[in-house]
PDB file of N, CA and C in Angstrom:
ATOM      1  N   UNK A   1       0.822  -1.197   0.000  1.00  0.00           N
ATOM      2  CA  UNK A   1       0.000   0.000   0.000  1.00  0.00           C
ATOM      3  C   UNK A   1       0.870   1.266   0.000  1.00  0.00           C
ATOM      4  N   UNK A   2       1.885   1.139   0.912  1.00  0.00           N
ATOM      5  CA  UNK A   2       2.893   2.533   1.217  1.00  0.00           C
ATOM      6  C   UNK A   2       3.731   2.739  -0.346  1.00  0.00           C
ATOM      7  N   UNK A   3       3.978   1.878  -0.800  1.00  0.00           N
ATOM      8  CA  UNK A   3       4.881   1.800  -2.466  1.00  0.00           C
ATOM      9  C   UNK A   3       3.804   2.012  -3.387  1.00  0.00           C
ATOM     10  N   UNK A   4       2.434   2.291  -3.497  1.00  0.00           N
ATOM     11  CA  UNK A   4       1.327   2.097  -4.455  1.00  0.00           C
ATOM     12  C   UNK A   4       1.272   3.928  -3.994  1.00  0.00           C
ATOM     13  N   UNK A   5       1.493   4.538  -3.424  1.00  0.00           N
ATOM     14  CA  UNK A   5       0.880   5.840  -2.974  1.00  0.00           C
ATOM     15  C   UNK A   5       2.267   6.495  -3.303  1.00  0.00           C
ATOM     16  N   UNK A   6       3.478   5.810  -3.075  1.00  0.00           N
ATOM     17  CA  UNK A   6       4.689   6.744  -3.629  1.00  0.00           C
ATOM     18  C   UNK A   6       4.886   6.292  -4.870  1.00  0.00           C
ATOM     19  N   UNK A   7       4.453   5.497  -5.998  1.00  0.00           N
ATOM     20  CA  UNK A   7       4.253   6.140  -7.183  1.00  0.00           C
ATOM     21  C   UNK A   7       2.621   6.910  -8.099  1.00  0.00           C
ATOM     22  N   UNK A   8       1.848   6.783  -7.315  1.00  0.00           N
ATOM     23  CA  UNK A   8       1.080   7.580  -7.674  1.00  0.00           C
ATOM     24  C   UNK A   8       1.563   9.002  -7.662  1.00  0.00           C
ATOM     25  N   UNK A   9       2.416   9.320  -6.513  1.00  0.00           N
ATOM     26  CA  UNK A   9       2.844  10.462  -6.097  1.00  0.00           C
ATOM     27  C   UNK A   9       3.636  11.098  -7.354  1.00  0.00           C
ATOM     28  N   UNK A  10       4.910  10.037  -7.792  1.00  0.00           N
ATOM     29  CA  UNK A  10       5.668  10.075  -8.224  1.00  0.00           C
ATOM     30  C   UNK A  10       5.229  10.491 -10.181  1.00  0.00           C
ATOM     31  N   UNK A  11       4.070   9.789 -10.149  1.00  0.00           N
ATOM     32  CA  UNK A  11       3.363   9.678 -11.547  1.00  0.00           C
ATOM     33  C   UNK A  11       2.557  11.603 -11.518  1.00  0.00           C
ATOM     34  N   UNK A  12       2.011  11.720  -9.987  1.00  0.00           N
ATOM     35  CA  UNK A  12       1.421  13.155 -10.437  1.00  0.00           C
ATOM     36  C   UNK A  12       2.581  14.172 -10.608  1.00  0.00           C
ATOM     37  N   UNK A  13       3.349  13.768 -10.109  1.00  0.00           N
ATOM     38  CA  UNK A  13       4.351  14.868 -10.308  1.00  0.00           C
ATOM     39  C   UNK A  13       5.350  14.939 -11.647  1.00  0.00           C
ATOM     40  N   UNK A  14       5.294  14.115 -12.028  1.00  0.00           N
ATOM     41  CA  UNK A  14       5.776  14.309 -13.460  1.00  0.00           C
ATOM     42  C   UNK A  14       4.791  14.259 -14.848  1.00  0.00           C
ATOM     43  N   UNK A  15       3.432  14.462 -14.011  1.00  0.00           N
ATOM     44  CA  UNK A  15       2.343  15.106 -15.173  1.00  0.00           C
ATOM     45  C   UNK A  15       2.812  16.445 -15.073  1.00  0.00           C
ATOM     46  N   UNK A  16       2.389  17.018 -13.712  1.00  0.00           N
ATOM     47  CA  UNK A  16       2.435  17.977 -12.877  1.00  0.00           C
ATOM     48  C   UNK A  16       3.476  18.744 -14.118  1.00  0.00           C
ATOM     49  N   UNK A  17       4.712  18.342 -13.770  1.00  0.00           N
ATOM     50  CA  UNK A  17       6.026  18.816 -14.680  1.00  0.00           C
ATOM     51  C   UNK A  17       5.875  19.181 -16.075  1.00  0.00           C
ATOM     52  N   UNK A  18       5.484  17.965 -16.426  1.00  0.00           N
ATOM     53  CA  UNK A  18       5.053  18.008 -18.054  1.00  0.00           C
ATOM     54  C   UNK A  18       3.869  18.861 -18.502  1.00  0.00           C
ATOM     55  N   UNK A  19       2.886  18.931 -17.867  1.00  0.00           N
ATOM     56  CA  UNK A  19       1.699  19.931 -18.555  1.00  0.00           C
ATOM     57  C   UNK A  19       2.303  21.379 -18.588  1.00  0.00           C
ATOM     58  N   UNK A  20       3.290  21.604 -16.955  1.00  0.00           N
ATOM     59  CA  UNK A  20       3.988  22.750 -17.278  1.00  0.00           C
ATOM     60  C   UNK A  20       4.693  23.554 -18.378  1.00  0.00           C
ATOM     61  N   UNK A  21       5.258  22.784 -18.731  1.00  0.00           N
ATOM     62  CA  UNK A  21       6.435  22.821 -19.965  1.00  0.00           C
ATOM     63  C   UNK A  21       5.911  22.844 -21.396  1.00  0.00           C
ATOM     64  N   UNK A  22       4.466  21.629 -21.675  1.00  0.00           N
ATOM     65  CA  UNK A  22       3.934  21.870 -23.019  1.00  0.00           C
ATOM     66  C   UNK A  22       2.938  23.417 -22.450  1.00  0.00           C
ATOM     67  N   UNK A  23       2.583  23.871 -21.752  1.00  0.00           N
ATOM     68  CA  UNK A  23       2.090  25.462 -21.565  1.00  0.00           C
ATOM     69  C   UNK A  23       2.571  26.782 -21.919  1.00  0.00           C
ATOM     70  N   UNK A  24       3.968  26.173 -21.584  1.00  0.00           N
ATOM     71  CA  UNK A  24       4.611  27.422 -21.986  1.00  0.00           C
ATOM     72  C   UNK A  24       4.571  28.338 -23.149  1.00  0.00           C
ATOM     73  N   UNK A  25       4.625  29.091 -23.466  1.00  0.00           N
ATOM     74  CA  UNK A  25       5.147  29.703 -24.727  1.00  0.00           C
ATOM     75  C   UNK A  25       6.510  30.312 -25.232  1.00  0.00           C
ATOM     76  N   UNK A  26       6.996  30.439 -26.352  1.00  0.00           N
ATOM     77  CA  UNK A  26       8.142  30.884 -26.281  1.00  0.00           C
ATOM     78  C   UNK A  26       7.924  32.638 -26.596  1.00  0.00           C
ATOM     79  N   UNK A  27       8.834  32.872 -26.204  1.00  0.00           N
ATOM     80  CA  UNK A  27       8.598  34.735 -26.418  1.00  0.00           C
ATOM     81  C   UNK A  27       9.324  35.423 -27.482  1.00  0.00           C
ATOM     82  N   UNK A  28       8.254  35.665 -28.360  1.00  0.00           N
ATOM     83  CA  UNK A  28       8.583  36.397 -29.292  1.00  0.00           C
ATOM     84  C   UNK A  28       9.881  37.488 -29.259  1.00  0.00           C
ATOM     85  N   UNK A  29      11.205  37.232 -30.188  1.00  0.00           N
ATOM     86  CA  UNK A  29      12.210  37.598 -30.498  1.00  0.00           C
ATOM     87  C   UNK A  29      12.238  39.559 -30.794  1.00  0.00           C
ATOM     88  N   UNK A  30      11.858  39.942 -29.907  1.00  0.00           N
ATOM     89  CA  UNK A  30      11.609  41.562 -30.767  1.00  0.00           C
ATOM     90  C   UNK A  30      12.303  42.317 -30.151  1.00  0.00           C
ATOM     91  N   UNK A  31      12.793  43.430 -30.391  1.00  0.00           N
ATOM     92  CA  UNK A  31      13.763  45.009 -30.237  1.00  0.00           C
ATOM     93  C   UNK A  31      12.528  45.823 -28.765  1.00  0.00           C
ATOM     94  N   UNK A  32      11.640  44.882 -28.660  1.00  0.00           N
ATOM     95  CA  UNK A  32      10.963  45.697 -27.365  1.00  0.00           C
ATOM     96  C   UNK A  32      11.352  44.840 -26.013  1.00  0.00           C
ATOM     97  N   UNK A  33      12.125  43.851 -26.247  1.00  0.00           N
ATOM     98  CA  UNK A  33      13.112  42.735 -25.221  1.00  0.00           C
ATOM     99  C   UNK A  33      13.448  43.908 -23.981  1.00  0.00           C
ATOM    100  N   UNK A  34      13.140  42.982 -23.047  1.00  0.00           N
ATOM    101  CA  UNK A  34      13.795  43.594 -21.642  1.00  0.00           C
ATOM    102  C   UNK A  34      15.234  43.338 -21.629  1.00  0.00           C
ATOM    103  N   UNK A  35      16.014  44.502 -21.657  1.00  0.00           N
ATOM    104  CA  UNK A  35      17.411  44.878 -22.024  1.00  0.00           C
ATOM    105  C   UNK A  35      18.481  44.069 -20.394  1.00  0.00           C
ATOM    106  N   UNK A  36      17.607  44.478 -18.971  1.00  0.00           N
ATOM    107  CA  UNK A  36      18.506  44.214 -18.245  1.00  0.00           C
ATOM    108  C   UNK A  36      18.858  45.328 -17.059  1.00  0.00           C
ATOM    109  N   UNK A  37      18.884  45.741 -16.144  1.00  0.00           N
ATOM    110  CA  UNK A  37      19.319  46.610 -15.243  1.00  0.00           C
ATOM    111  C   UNK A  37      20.999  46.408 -14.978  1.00  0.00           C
ATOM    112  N   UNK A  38      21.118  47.983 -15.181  1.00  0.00           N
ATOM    113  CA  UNK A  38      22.966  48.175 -15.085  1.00  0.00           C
ATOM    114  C   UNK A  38      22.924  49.718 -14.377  1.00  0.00           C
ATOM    115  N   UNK A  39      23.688  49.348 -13.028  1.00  0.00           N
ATOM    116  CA  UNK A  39      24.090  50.087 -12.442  1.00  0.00           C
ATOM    117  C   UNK A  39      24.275  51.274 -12.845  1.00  0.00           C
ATOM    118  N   UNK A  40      24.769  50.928 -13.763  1.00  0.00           N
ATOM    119  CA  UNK A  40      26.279  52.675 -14.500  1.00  0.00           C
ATOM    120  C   UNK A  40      25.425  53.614 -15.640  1.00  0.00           C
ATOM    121  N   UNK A  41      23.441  52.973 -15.234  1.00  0.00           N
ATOM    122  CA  UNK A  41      22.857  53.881 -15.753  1.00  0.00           C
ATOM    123  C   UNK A  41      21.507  54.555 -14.656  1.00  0.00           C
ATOM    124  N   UNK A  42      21.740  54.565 -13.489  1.00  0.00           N
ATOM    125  CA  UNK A  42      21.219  54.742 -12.504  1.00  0.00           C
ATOM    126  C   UNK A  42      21.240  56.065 -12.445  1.00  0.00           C
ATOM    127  N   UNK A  43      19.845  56.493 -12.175  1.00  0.00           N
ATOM    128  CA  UNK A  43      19.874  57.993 -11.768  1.00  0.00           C
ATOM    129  C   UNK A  43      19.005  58.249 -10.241  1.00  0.00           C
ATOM    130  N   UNK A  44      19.212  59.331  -9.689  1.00  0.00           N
ATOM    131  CA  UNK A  44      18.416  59.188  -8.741  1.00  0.00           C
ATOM    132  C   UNK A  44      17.190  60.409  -8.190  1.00  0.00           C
ATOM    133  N   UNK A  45      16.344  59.930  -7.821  1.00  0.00           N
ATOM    134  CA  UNK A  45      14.758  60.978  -7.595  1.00  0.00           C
ATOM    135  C   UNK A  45      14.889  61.339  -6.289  1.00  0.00           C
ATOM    136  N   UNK A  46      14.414  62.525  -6.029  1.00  0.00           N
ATOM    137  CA  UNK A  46      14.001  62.953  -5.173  1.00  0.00           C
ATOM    138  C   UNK A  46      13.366  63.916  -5.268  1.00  0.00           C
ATOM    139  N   UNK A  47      11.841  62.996  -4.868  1.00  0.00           N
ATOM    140  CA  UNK A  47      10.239  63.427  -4.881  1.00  0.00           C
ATOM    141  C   UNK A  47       9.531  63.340  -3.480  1.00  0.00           C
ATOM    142  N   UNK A  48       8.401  63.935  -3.788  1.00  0.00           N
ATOM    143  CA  UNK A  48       7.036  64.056  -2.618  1.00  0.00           C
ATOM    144  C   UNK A  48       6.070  63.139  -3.495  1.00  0.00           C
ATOM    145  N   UNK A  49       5.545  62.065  -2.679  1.00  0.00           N
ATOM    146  CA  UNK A  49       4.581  60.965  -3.001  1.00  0.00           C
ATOM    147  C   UNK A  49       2.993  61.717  -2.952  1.00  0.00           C
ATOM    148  N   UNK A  50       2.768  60.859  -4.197  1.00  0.00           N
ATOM    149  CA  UNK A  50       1.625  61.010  -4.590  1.00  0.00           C
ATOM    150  C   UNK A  50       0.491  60.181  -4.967  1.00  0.00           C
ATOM    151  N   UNK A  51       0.858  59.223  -4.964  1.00  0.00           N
ATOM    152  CA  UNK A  51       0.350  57.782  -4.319  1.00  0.00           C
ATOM    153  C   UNK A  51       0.922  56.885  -4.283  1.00  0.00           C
ATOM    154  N   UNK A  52       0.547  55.443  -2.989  1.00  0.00           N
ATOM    155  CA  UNK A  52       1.019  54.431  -3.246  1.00  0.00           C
ATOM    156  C   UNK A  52       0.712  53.412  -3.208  1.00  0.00           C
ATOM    157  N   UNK A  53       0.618  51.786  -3.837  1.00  0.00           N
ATOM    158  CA  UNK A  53      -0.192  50.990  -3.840  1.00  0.00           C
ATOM    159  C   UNK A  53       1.034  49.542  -3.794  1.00  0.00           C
ATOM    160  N   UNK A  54       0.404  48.556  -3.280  1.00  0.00           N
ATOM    161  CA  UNK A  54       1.490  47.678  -2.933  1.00  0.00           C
ATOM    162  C   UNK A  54       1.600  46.420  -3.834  1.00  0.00           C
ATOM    163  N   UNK A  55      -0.259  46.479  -4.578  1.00  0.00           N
ATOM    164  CA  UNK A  55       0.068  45.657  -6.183  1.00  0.00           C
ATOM    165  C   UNK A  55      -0.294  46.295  -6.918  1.00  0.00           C
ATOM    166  N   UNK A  56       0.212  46.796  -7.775  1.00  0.00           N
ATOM    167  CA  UNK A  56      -0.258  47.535  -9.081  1.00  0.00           C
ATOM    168  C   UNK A  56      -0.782  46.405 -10.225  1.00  0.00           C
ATOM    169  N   UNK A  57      -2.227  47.202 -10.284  1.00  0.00           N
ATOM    170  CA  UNK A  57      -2.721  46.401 -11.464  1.00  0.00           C
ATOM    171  C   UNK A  57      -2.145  46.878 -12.845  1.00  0.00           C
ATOM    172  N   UNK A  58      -0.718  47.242 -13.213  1.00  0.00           N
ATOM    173  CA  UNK A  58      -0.171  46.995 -14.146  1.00  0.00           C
ATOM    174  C   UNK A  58       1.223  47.144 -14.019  1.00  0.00           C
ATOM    175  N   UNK A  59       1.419  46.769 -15.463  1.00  0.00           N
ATOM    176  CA  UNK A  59       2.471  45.817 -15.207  1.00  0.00           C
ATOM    177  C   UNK A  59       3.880  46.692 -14.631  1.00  0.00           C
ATOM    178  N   UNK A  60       4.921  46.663 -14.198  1.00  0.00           N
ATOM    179  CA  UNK A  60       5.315  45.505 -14.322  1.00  0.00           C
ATOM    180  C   UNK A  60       4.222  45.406 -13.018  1.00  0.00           C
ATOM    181  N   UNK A  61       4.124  43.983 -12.257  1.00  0.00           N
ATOM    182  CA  UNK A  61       3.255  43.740 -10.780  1.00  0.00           C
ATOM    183  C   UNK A  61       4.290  44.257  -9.951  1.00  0.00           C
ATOM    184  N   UNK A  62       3.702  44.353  -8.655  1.00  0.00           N
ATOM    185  CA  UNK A  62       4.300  44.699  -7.464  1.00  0.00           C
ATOM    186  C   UNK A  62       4.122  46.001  -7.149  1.00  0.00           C
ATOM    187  N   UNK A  63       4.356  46.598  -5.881  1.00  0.00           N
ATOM    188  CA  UNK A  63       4.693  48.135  -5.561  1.00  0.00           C
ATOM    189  C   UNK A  63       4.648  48.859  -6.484  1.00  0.00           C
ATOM    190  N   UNK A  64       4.139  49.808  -6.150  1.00  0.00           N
ATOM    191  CA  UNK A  64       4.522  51.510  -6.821  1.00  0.00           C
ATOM    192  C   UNK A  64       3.971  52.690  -6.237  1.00  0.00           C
ATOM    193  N   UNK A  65       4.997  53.194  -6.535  1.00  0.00           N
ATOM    194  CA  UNK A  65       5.133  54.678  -5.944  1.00  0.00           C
ATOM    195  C   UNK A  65       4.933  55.914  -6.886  1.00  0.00           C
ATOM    196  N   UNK A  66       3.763  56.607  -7.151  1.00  0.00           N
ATOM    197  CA  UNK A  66       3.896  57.655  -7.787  1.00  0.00           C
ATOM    198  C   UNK A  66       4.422  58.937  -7.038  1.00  0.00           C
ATOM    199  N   UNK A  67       5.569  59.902  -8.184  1.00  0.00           N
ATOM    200  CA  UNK A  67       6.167  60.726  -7.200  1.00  0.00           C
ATOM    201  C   UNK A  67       5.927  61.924  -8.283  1.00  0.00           C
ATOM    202  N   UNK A  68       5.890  62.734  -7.481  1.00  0.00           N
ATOM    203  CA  UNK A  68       5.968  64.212  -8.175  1.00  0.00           C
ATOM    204  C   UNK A  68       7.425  65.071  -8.105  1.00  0.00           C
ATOM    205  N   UNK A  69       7.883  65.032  -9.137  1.00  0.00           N
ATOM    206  CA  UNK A  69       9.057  65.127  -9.463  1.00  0.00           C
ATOM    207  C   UNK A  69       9.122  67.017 -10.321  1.00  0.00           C
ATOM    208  N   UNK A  70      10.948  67.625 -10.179  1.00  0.00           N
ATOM    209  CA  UNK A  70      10.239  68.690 -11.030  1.00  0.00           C
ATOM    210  C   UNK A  70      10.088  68.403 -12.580  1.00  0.00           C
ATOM    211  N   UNK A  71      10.962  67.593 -13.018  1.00  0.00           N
ATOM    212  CA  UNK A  71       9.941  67.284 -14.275  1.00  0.00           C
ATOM    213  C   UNK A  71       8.952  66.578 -14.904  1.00  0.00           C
ATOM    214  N   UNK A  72       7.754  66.410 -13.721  1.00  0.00           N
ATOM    215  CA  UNK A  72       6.681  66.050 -13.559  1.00  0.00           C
ATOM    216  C   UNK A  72       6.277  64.578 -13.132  1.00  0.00           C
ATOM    217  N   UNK A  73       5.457  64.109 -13.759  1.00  0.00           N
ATOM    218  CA  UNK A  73       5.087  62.985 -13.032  1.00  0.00           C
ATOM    219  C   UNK A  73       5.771  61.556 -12.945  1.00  0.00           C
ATOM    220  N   UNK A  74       6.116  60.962 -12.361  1.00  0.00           N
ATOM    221  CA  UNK A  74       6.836  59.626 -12.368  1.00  0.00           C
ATOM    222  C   UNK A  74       6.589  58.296 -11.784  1.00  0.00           C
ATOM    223  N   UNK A  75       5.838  57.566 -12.049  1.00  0.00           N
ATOM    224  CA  UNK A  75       5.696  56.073 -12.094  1.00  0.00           C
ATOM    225  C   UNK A  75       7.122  55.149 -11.577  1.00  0.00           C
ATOM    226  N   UNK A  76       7.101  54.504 -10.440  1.00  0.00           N
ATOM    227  CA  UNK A  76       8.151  54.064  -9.963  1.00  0.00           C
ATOM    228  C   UNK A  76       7.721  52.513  -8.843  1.00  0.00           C
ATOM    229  N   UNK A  77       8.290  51.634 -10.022  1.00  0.00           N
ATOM    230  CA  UNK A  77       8.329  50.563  -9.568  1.00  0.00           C
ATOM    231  C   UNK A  77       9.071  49.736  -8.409  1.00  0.00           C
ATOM    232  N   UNK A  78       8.604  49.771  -7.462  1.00  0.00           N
ATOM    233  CA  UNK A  78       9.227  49.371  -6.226  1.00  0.00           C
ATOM    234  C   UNK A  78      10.288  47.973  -5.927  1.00  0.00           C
ATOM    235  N   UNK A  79       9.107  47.108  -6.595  1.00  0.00           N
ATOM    236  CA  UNK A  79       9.052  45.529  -6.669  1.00  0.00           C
ATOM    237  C   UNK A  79       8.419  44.826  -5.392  1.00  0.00           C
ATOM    238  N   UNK A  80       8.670  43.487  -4.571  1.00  0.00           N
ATOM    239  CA  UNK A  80       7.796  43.506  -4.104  1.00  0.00           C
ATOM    240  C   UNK A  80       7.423  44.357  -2.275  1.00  0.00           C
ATOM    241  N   UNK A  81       6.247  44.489  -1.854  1.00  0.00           N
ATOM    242  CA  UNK A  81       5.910  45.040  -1.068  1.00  0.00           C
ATOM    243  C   UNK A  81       6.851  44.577   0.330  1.00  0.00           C
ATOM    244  N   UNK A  82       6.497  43.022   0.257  1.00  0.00           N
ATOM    245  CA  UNK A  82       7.171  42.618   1.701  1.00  0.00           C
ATOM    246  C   UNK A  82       8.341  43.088   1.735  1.00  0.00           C
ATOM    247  N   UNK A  83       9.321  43.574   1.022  1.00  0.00           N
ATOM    248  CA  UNK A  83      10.701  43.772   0.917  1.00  0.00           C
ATOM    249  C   UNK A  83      10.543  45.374   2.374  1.00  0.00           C
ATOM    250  N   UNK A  84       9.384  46.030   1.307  1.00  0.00           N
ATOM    251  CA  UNK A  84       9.703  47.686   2.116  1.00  0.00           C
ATOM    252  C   UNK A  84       9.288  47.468   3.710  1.00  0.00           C
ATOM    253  N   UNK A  85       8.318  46.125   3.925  1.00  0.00           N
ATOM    254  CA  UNK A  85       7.819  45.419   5.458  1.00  0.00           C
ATOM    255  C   UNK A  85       8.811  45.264   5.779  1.00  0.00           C
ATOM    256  N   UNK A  86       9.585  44.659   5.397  1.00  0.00           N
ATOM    257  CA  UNK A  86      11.015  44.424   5.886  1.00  0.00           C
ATOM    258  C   UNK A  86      12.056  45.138   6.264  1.00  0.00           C
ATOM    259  N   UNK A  87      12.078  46.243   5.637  1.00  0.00           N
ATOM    260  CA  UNK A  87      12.775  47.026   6.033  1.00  0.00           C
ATOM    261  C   UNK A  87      12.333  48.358   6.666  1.00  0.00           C
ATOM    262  N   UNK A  88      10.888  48.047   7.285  1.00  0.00           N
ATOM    263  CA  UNK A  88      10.275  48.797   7.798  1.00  0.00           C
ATOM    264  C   UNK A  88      10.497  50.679   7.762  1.00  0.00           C
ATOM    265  N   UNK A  89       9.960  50.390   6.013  1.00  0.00           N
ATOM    266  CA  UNK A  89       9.270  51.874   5.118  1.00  0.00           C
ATOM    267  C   UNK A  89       8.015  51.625   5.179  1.00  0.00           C
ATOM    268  N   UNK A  90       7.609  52.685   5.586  1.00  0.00           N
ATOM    269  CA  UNK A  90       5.754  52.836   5.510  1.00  0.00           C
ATOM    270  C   UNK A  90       6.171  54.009   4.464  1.00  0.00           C
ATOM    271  N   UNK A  91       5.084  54.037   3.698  1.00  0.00           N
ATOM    272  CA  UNK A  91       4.972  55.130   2.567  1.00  0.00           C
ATOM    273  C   UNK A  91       3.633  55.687   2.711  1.00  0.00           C
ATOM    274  N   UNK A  92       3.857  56.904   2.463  1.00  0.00           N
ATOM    275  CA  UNK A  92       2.407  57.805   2.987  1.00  0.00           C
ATOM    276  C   UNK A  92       2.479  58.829   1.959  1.00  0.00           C
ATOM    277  N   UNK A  93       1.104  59.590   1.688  1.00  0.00           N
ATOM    278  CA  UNK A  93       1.170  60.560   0.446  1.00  0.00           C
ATOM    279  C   UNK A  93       1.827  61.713   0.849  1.00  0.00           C
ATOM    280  N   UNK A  94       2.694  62.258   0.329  1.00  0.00           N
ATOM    281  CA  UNK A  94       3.138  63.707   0.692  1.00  0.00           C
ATOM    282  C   UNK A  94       4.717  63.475   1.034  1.00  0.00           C
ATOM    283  N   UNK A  95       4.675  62.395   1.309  1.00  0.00           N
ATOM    284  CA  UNK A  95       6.444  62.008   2.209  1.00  0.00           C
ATOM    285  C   UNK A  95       7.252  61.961   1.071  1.00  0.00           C
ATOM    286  N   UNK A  96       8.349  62.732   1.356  1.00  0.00           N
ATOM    287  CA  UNK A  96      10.016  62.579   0.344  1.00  0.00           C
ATOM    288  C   UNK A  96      10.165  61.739   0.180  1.00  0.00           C
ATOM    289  N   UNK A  97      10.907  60.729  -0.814  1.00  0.00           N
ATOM    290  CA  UNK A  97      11.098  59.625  -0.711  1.00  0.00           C
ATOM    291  C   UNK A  97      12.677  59.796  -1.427  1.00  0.00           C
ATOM    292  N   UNK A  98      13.830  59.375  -1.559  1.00  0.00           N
ATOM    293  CA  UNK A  98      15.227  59.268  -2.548  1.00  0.00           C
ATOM    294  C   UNK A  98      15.170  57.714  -2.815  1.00  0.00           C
ATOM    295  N   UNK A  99      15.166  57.367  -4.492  1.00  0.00           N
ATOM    296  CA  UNK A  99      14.879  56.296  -4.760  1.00  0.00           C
ATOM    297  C   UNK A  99      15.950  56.519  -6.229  1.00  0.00           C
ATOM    298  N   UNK A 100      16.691  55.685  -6.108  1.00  0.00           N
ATOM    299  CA  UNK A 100      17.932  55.450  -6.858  1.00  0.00           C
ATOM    300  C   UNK A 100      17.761  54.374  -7.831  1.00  0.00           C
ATOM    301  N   UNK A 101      17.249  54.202  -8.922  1.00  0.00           N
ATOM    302  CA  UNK A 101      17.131  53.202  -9.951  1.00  0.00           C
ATOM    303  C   UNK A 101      17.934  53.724 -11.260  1.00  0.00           C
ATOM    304  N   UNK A 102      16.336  52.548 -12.394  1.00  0.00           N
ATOM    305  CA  UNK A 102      17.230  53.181 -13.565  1.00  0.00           C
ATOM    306  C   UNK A 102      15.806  53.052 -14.387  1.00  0.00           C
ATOM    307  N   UNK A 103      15.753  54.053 -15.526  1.00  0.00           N
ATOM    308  CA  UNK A 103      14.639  53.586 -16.652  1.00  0.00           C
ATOM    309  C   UNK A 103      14.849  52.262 -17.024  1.00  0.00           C
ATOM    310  N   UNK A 104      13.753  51.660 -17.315  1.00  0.00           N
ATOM    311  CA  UNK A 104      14.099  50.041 -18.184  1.00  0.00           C
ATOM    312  C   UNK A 104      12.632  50.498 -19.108  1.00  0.00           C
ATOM    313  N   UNK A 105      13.143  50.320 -20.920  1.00  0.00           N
ATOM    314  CA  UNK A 105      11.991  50.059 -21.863  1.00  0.00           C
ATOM    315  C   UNK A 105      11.683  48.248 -22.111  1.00  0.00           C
ATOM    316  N   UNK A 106      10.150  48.285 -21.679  1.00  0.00           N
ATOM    317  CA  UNK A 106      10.261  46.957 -21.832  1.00  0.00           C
ATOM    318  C   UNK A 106       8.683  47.085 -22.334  1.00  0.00           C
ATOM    319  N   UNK A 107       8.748  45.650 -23.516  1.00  0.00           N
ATOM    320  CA  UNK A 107       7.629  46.084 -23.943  1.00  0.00           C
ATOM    321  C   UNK A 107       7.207  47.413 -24.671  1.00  0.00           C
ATOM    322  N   UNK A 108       7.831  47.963 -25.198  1.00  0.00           N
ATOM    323  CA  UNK A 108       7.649  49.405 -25.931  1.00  0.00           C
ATOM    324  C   UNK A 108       7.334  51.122 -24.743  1.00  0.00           C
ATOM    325  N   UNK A 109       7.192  50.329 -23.484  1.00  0.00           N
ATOM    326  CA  UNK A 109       6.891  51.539 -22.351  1.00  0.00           C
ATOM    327  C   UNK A 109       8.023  51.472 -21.271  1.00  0.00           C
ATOM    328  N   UNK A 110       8.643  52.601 -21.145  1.00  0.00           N
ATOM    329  CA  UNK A 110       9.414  52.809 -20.309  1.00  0.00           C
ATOM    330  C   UNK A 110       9.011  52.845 -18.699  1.00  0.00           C
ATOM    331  N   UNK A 111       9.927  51.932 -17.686  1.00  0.00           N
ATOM    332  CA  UNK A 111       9.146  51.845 -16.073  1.00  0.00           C
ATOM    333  C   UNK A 111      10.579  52.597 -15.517  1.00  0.00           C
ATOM    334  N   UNK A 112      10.596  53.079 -14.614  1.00  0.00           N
ATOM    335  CA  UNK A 112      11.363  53.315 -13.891  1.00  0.00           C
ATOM    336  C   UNK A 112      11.541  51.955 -12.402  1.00  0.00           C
ATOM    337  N   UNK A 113      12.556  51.508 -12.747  1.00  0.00           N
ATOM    338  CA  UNK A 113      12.682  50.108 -11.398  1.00  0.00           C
ATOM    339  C   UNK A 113      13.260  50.962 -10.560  1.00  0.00           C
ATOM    340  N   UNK A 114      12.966  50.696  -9.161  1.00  0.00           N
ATOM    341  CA  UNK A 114      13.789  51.657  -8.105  1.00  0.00           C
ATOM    342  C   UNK A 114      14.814  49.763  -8.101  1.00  0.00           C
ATOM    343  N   UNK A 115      16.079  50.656  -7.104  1.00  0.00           N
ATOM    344  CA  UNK A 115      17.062  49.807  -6.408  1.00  0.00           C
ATOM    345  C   UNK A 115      16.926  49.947  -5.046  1.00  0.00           C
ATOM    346  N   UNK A 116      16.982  51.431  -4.760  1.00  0.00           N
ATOM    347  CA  UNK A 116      17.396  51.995  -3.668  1.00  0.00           C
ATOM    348  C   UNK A 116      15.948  52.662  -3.269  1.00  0.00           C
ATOM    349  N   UNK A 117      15.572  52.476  -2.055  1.00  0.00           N
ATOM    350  CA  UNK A 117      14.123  53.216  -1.693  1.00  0.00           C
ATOM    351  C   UNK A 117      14.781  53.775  -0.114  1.00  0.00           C
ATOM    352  N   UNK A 118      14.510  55.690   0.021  1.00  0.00           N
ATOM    353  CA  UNK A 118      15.380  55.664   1.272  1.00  0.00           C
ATOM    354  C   UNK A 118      14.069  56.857   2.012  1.00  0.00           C
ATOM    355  N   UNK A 119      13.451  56.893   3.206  1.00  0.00           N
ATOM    356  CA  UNK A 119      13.063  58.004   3.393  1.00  0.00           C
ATOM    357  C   UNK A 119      13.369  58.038   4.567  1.00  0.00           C
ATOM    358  N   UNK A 120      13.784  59.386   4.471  1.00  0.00           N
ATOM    359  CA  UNK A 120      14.478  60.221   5.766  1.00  0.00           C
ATOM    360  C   UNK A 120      15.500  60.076   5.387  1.00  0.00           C
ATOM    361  N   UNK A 121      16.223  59.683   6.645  1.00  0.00           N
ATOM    362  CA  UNK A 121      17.759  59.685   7.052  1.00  0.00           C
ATOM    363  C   UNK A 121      18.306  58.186   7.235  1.00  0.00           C
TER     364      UNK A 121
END
């Protein structure tokens, strides 16, 4: 009985595997390719928040921080939320924030990824 239940086990899990893999798709080869984050093109913000939400219903997912910047508005991807729990940032509307990333075009729309999320001191 105990050997009849560890390959059943053994049998769902390499469906399991396999339905995965024929699902996939492959991703179209195009010049709108996510290039990659590099340091040595990092710039850095320092804004007053203007909203913030901890999943953004678009893409990329995760955090974001809209900041009001002086050359206007800026969309700024955090990544995920538990990270800023963790390092115990609360983000509130109106608060400074210095957030050190880089533009990334992906998909034909440019996101700003933060690296660095700092408020205060």
């Amino acid at each position: 009985m105990q050997m009849r239940k560890l390959v059943q086990f053994m049998v769902a899990g390499t469906l399991v595997f396999c339905g995965t893999a024929v699902g996939q798709e492959k991703t179209p080869q195009t010049s709108a390719r996510f290039t990659g984050y590099d340091v040595k093109r990092e710039s850095t913000l320092v804004a007053a928040v203007i909203a913030y939400t901890t999943s953004s219903t678009t893409a990329p997912s995760g955090a974001h921080v809209t900041l009001q910047t002086a050359g206007g508005v800026v969309d700024v991807h955090l990544g995920d939320a538990r990270l800023l729990d963790a390092g115990h940032i609360s983000i509130q509307t109106g608060d400074t924030l210095r957030i050190i990333g880089e533009n990334v075009t992906f998909a034909g729309t440019t996101h700003f990824l933060a690296r660095i999320v700092q408020k205060g001191t």
